[in-house]
N, C-alpha and C. Protein backbone atom coordinates (compact mmCIF):
# COMPACT_ATOMS: atom_id res chain seq x y z
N UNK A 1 -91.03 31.36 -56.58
CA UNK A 1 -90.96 30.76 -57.91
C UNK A 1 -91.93 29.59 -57.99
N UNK A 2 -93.05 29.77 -58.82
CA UNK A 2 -93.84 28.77 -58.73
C UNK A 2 -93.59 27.98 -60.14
N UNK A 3 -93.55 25.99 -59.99
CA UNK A 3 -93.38 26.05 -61.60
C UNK A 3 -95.02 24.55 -61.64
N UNK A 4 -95.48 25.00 -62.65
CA UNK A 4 -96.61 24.01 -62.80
C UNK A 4 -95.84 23.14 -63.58
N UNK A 5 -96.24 21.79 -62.89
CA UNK A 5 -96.18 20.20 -63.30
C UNK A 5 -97.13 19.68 -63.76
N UNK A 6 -96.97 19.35 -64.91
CA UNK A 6 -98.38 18.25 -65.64
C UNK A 6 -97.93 16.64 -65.56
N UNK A 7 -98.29 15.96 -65.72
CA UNK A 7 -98.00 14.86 -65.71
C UNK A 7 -96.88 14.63 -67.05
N UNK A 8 -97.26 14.76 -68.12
CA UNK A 8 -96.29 14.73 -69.38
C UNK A 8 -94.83 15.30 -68.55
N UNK A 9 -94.50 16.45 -68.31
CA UNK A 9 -93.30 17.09 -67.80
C UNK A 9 -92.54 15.84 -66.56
N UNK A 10 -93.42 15.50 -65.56
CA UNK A 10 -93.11 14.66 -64.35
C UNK A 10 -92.74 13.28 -65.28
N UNK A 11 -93.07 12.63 -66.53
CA UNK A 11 -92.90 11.97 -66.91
C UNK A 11 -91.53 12.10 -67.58
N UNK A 12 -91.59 13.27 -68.25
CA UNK A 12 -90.26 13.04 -68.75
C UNK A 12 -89.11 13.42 -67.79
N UNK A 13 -89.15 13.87 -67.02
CA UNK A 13 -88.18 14.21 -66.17
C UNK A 13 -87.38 12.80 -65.56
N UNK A 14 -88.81 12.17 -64.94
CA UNK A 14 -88.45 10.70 -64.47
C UNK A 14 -87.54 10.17 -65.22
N UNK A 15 -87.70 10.03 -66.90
CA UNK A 15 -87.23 9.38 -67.86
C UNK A 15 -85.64 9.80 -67.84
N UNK A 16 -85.41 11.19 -67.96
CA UNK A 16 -84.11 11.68 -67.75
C UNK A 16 -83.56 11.19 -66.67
N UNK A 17 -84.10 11.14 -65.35
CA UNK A 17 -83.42 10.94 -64.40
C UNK A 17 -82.81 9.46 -64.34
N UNK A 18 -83.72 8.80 -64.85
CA UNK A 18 -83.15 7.13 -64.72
C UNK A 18 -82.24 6.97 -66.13
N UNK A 19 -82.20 7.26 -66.99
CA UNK A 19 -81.46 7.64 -68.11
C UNK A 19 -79.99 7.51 -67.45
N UNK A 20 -79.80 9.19 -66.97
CA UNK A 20 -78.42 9.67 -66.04
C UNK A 20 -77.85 8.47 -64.80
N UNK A 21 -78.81 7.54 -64.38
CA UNK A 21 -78.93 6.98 -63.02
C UNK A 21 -78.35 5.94 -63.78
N UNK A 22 -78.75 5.27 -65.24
CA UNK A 22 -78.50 4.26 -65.75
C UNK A 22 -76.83 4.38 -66.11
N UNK A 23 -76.78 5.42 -66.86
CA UNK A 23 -75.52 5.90 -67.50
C UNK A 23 -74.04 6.14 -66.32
N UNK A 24 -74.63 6.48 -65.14
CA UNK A 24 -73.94 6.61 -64.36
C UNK A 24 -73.86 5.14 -63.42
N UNK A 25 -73.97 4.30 -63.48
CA UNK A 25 -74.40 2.78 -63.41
C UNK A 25 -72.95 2.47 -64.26
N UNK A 26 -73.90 2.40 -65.35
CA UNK A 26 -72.49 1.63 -66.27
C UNK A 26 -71.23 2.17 -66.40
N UNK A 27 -70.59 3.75 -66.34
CA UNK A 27 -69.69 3.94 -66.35
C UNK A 27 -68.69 3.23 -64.84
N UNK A 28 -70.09 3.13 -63.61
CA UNK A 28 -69.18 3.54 -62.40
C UNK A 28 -68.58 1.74 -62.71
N UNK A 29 -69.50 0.94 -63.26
CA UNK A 29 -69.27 -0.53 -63.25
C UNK A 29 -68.11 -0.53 -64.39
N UNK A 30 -67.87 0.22 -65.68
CA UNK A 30 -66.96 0.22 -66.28
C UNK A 30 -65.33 0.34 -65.76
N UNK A 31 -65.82 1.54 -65.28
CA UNK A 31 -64.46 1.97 -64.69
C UNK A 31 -63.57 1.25 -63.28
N UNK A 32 -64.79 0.60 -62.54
CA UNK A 32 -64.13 -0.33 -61.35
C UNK A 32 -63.51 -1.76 -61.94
């Protein structure tokens, strides 16, 4: 399975990932 990465795609991915990283941040700090 080959998948081509452009920079735009690697960018948004990043974006999602810290997004989820963020979101999962504040709940874990909510909930403790």
């Amino acid at each position: 399975m080959i998948v081509k990465i452009d920079r735009s795609n690697t960018a948004r991915l990043w974006m999602l990932v810290m997004v989820l990283f963020a979101a999962f941040l504040c709940v874990d700090f909510v909930m403790s």
